[in-house]
Protein backbone atom coordinates (compact mmCIF):
# COMPACT_ATOMS: atom_id res chain seq x y z
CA UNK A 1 102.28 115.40 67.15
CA UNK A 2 104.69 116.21 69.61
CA UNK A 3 107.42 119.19 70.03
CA UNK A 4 109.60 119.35 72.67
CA UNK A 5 110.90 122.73 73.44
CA UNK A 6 114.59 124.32 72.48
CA UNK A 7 117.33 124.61 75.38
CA UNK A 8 117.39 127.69 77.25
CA UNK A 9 113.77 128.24 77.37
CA UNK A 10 112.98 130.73 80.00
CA UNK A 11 110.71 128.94 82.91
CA UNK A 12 108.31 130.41 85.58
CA UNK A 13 108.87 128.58 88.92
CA UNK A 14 108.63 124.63 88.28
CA UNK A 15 105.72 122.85 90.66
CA UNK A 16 107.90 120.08 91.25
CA UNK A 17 110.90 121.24 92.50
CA UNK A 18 110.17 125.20 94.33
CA UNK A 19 107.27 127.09 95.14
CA UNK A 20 104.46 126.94 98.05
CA UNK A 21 101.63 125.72 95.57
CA UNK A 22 102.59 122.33 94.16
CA UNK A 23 100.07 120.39 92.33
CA UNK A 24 99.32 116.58 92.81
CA UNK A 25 96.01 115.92 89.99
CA UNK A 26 97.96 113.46 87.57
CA UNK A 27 95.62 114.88 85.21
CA UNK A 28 95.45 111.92 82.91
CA UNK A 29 93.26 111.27 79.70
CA UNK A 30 92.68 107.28 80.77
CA UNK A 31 93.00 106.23 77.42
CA UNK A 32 96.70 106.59 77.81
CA UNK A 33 96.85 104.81 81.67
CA UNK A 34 94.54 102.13 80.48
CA UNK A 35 91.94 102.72 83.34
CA UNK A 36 88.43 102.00 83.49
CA UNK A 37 85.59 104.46 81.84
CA UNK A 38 87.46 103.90 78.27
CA UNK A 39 84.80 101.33 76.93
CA UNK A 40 83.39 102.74 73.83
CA UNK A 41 80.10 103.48 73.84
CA UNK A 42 78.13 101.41 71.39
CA UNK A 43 77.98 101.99 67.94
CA UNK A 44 80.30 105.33 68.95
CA UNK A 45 83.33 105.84 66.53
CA UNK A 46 86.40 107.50 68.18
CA UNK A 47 87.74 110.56 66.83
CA UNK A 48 91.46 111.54 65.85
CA UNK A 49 93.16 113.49 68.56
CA UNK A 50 95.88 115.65 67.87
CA UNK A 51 98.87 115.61 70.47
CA UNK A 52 101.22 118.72 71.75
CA UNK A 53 103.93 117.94 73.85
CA UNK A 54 106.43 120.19 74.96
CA UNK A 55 108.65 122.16 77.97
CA UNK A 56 107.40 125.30 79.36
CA UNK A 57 107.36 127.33 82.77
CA UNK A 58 109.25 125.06 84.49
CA UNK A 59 107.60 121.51 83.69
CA UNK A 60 105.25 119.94 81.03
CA UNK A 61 102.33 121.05 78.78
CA UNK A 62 100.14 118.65 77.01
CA UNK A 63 97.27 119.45 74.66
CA UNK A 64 94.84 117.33 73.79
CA UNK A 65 92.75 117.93 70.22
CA UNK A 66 89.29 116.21 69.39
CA UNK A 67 89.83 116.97 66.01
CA UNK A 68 86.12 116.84 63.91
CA UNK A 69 85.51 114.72 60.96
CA UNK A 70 86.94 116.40 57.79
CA UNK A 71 89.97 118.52 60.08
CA UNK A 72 92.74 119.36 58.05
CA UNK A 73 95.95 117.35 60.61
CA UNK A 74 98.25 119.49 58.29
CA UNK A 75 97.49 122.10 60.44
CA UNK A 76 98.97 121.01 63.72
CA UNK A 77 102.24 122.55 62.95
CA UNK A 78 100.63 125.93 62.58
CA UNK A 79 99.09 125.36 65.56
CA UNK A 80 102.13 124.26 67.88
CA UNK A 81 103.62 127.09 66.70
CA UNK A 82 100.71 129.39 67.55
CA UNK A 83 100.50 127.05 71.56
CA UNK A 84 104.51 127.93 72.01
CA UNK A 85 104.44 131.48 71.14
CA UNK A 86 101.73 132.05 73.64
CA UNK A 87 103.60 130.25 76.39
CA UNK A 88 106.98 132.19 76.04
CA UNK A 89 105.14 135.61 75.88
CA UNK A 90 103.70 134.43 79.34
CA UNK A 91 107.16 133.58 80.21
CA UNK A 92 108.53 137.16 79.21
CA UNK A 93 106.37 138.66 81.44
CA UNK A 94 105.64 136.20 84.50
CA UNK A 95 108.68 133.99 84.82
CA UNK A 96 110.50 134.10 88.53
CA UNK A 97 113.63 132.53 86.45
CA UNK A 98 114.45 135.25 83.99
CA UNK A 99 115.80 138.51 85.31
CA UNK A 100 114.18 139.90 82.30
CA UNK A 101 110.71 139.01 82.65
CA UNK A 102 108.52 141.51 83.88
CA UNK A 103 107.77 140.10 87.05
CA UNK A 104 111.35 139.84 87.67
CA UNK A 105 111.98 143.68 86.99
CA UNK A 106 109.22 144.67 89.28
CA UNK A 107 110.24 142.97 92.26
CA UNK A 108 113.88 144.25 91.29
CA UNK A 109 111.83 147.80 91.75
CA UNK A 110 112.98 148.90 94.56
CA UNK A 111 110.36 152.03 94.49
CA UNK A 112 106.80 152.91 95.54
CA UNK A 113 106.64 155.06 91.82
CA UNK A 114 104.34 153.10 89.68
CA UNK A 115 106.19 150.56 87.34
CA UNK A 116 104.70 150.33 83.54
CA UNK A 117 103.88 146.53 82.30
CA UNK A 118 101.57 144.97 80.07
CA UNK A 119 97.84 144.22 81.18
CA UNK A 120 97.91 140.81 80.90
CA UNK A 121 100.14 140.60 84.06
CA UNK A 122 98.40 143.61 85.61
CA UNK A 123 95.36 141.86 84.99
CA UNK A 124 96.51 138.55 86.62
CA UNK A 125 98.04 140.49 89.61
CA UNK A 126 94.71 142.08 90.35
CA UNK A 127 92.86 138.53 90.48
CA UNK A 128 95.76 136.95 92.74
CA UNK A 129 95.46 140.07 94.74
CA UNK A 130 91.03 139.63 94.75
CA UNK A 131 91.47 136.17 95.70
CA UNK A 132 93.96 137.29 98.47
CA UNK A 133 90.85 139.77 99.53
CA UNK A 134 88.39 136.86 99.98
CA UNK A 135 90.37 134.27 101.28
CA UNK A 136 91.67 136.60 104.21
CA UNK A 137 95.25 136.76 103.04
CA UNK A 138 95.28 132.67 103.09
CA UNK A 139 96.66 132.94 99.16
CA UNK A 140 98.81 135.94 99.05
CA UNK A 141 101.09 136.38 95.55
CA UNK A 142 103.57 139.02 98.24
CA UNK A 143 104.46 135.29 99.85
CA UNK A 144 108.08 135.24 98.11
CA UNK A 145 109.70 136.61 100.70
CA UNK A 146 108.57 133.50 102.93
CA UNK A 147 109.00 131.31 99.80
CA UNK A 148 112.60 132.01 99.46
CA UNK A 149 113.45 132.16 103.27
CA UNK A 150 111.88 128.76 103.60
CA UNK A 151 114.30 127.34 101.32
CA UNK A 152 111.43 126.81 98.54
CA UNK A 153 111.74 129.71 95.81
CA UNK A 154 114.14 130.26 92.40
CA UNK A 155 117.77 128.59 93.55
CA UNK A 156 116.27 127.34 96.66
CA UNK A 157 118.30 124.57 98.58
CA UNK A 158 117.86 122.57 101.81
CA UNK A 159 118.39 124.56 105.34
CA UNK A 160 117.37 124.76 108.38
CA UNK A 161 114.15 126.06 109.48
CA UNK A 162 114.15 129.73 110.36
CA UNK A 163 113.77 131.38 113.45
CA UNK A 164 110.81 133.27 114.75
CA UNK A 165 112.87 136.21 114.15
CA UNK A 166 114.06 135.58 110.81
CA UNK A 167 110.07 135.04 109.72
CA UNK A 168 108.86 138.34 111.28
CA UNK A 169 111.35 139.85 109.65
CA UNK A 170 110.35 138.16 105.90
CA UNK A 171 106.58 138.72 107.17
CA UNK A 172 106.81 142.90 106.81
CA UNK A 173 107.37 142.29 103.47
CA UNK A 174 104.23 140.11 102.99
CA UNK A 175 100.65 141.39 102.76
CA UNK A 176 98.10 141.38 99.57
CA UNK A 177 97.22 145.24 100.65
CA UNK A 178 101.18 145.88 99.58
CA UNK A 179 100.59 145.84 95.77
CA UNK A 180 98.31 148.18 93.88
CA UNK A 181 97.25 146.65 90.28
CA UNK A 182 96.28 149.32 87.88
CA UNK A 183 95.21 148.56 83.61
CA UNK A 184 98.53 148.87 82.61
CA UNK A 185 101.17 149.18 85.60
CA UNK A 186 101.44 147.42 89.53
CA UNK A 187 102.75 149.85 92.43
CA UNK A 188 104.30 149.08 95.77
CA UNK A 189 103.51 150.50 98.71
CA UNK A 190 106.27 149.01 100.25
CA UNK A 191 109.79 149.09 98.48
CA UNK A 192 110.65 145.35 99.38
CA UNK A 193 107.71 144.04 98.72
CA UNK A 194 108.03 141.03 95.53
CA UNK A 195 105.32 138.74 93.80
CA UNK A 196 105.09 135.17 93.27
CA UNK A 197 102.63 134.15 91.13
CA UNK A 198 103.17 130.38 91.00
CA UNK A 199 100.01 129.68 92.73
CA UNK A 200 98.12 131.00 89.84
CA UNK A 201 100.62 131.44 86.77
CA UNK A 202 100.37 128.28 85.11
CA UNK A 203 96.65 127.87 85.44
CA UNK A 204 96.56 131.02 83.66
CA UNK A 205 98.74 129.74 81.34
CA UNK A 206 96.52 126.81 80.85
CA UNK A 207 93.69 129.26 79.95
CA UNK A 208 95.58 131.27 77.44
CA UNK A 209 96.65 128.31 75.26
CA UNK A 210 92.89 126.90 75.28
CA UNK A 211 92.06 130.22 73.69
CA UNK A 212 94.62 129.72 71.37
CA UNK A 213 93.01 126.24 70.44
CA UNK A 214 89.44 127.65 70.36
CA UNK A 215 90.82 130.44 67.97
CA UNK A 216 91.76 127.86 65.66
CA UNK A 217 87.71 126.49 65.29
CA UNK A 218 88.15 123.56 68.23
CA UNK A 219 85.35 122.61 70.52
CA UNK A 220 86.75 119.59 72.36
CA UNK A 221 90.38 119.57 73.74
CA UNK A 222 92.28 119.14 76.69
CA UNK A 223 95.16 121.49 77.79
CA UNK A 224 97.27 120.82 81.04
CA UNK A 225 100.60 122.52 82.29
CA UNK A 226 102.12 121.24 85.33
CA UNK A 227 98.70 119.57 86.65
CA UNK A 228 96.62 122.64 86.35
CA UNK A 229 93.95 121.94 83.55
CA UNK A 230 91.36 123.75 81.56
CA UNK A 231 89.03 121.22 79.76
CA UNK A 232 86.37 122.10 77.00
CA UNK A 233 83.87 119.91 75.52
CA UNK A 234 84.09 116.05 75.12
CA UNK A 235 87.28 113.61 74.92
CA UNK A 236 87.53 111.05 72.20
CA UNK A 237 84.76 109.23 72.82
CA UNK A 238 81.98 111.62 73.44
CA UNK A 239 82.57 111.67 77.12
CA UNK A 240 83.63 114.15 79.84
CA UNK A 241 86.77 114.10 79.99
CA UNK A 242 88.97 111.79 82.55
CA UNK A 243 91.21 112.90 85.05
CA UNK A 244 93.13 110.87 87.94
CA UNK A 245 93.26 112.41 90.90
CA UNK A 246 96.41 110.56 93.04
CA UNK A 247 95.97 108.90 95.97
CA UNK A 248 98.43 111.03 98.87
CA UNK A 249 101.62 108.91 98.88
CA UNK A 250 104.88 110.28 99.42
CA UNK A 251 106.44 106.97 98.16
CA UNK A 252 104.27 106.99 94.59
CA UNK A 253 105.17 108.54 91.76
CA UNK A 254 102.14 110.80 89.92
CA UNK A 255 99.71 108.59 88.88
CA UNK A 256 101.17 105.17 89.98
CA UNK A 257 98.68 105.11 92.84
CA UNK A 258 95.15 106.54 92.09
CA UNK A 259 92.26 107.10 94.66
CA UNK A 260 90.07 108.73 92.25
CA UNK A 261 89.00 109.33 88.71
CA UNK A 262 87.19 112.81 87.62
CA UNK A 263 84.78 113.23 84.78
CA UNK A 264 84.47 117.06 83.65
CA UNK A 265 83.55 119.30 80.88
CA UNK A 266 84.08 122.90 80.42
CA UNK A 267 86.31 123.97 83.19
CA UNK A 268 89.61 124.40 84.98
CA UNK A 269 90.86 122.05 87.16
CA UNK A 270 93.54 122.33 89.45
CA UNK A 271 94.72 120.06 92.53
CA UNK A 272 97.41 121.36 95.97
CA UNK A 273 98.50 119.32 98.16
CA UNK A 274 101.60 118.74 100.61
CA UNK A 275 103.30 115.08 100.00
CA UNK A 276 105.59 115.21 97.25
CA UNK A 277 107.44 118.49 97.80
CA UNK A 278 108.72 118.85 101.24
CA UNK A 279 111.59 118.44 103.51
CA UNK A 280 112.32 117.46 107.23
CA UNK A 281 113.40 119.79 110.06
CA UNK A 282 116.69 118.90 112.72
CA UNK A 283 113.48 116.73 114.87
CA UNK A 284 112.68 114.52 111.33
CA UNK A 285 108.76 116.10 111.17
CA UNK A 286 108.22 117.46 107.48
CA UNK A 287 107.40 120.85 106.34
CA UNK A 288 105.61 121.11 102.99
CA UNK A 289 106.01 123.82 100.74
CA UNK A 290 102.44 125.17 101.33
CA UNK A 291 102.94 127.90 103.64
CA UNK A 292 100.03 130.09 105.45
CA UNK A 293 101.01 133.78 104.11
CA UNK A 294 99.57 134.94 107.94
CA UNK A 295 101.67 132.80 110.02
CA UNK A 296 105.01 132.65 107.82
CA UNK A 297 105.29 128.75 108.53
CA UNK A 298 104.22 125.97 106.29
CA UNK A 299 100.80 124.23 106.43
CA UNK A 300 100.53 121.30 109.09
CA UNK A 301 97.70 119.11 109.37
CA UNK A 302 95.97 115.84 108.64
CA UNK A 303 95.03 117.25 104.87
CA UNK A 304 96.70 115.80 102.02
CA UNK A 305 94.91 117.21 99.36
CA UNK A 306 92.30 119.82 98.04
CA UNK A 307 90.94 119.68 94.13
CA UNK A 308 89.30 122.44 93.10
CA UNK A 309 86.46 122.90 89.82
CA UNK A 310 86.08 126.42 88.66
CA UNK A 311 84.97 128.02 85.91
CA UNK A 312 88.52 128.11 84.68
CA UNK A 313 91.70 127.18 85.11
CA UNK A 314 93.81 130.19 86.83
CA UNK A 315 90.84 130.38 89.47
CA UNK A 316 91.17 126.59 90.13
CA UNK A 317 94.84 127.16 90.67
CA UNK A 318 94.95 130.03 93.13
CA UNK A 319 91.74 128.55 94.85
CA UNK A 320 93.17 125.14 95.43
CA UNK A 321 95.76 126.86 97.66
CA UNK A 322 94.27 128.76 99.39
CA UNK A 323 91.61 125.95 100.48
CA UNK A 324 94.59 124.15 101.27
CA UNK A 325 95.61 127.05 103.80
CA UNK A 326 92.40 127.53 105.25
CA UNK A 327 91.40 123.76 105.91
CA UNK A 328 88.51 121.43 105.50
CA UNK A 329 86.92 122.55 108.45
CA UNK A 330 85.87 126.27 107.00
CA UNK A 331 87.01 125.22 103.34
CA UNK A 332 83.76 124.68 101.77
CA UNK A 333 81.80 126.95 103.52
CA UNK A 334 84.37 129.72 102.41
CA UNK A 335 84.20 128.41 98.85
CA UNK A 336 80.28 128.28 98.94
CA UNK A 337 80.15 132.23 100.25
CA UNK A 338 83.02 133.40 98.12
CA UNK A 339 82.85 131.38 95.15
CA UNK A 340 79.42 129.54 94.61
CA UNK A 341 80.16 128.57 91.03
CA UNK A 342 83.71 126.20 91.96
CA UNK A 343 83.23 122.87 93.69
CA UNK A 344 86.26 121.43 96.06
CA UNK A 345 86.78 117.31 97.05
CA UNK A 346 89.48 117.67 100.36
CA UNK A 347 91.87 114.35 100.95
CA UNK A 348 92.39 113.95 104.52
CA UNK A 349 94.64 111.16 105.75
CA UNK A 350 93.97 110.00 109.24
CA UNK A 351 96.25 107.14 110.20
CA UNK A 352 97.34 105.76 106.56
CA UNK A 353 93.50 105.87 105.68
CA UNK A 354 92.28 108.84 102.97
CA UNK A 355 88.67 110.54 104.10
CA UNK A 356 87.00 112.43 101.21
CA UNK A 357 85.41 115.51 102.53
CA UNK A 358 83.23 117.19 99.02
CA UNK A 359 81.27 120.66 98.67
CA UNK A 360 77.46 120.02 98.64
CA UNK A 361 77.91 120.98 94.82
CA UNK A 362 80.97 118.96 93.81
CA UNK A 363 79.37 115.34 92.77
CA UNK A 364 76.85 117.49 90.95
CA UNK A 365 78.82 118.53 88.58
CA UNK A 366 81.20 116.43 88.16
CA UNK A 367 81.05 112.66 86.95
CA UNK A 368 83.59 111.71 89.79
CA UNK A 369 84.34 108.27 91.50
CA UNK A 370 86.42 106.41 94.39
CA UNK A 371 89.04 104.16 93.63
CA UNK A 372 90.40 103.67 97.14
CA UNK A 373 89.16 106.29 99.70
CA UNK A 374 89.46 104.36 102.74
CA UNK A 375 86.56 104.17 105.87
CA UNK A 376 85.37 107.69 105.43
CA UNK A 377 83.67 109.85 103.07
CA UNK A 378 81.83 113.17 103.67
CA UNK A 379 79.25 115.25 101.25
């Protein structure tokens, strides 16, 4: 079944188009790109698989149903209904677009008082803000002020690069230790501060409507917004389920070009990377959207890539940028000290070839193999 969604849906911050965290997993179940893994195995009967389709936070949201023998499909109505009710709550209360969305109103709160909101955001805020702890302020949700004057946020449009003066000024307004998160309300401790959670928003989102599908008795199913995926049981076929991961090519469009496919049960998955949303200073170099929250500028570098496997979706998200910011050099050892339970498989290009650089853990746990990865590989 698919639904598409009704005009004038609110939207949090699209991937595709604005933001610093853009995600670049094509995230697709190979059945539907024809790739190899999708032989049956013998004497193995493929289930039914119910399909959602629709619009939401600024790009697309698929769900993917194993549905058991004996499911009533009469119920996939109910249960779209039930997947796009979730999504526009989220929206009401962590969309950059809407004015009226919670997030919105607090970083239109121009006051150090405490500002009342639900605890679902609080609670999200809090992570972003614990990730921001670990990582050293390399994923920061205070980065909109950097976001927007680096022509990348809401209503964004081409422009110059700014000067060093312009991004010390946007940089007082940036800093994780800015933002208090309390149960049931997030404080400033600097007026101008505002939060952009579109490193970590629709991975959360991700997680919400996969307990929205578990509430309704499923085991195996697939749910992806944007790229960022949470993935729970078996696909079709009894197998982990199948994910491309794209091969770094500015010229490709997601999934034309694969380097790699991904095999994965029970977790979130969630891809950043620097090639398909950027733009070109006065000198023709490119600047990605990925910017380093420390240094105010965007991410330069040799890596392409970073896909992250965590224990869920919204961590997946906000860890796969801030890897991204801190680099394959310390990346994994980072990840290994901070969080021992995610696994991370860097894409460095090095002239026009693609080096895989993998946590110790990451082939462990995942049933993952090279399509085109060039001379180099390191575990």
């Amino acid at each position: 079944m698919t639904r598409g969604n009704e005009a004038g849906r609110t939207m949090v911050q699209p991937r595709r188009v604005h933001g610093w965290k853009m995600l670049l997993v094509a995230a697709v179940v190979l059945a539907a790109f024809g790739q190899a893994w999708r032989a049956r195995r013998p004497g193995r009967a493929v289930s039914d698989v119910l399909h959602l389709d629709g619009l939401t936070m600024g790009t697309t949201y698929r769900v993917r149903v194993v549905l058991p023998p004996g499911a009533d499909a009469r119920m996939a109505g109910t249960l779209a209904a039930a997947v796009e009710s979730r999504l526009d709550e989220i929206n009401a209360r962590m969309s950059l677009w809407d004015p009226r969305s919670e997030l919105s109103r607090f970083n239109a709160h121009r006051s150090t008082e405490p500002f009342p909101c639900s605890g679902e955001l609080a609670a999200l805020v809090a992570r972003a803000l614990d990730v921001a702890a670990r990582s050293g302020g390399a994923f920061d949700p205070t980065v909109g002020p950097l976001v927007h004057l680096w022509g990348f946020g809401p209503g964004g449009r081409e422009r110059p690069p700014p000067s060093p003066t312009e991004v010390d000024a946007a940089r007082e307004r940036v800093g994780y230790l800015l933002v208090e998160a309390g149960t049931d309300r997030l404080r400033k401790r600097l007026p101008g501060v505002e939060l952009d959670l579109g490193a970590i928003a629709k991975g959360h989102g991700a997680d919400a409507v996969a307990e929205v599908v578990a509430g309704f008795g499923f085991d195996d199913y697939l749910v992806e917004i944007g790229g960022d995926l949470r993935v729970a049981g078996r696909n079709a076929r009894g197998e982990p389920w199948r994910i491309a991961v794209d091969r770094p090519d500015p010229e490709a469009q997601p999934g034309e070009r694969l380097h790699g496919l991904l095999g994965v049960s029970d977790a979130g998955v969630a891809t950043s990377g620097d090639y398909r949303n950027f733009r070109r200073d006065d000198r023709g170099e490119a600047f990605a959207h990925i910017l380093d929250p420390r240094e105010g500028a965007p991410v330069r570098g040799p890596l392409a890539s970073v896909t992250v496997v965590a224990g869920d979706a919204a961590l997946a998200d906000a860890l796969a940028t801030a890897l991204f910011v801190i680099g394959p050099e310390r990346g994994p050892a980072w990840l290994a000290g901070a969080y021992p339970d995610a696994e991370a498989l860097f894409l460095v290009v090095e002239g026009g070839d693609v080096r895989e650089i993998a946590t110790p853990g990451f082939h462990a746990r995942t049933d993952y193999r090279t399509l085109n990865a060039g001379p180099g590989r390191d575990h």
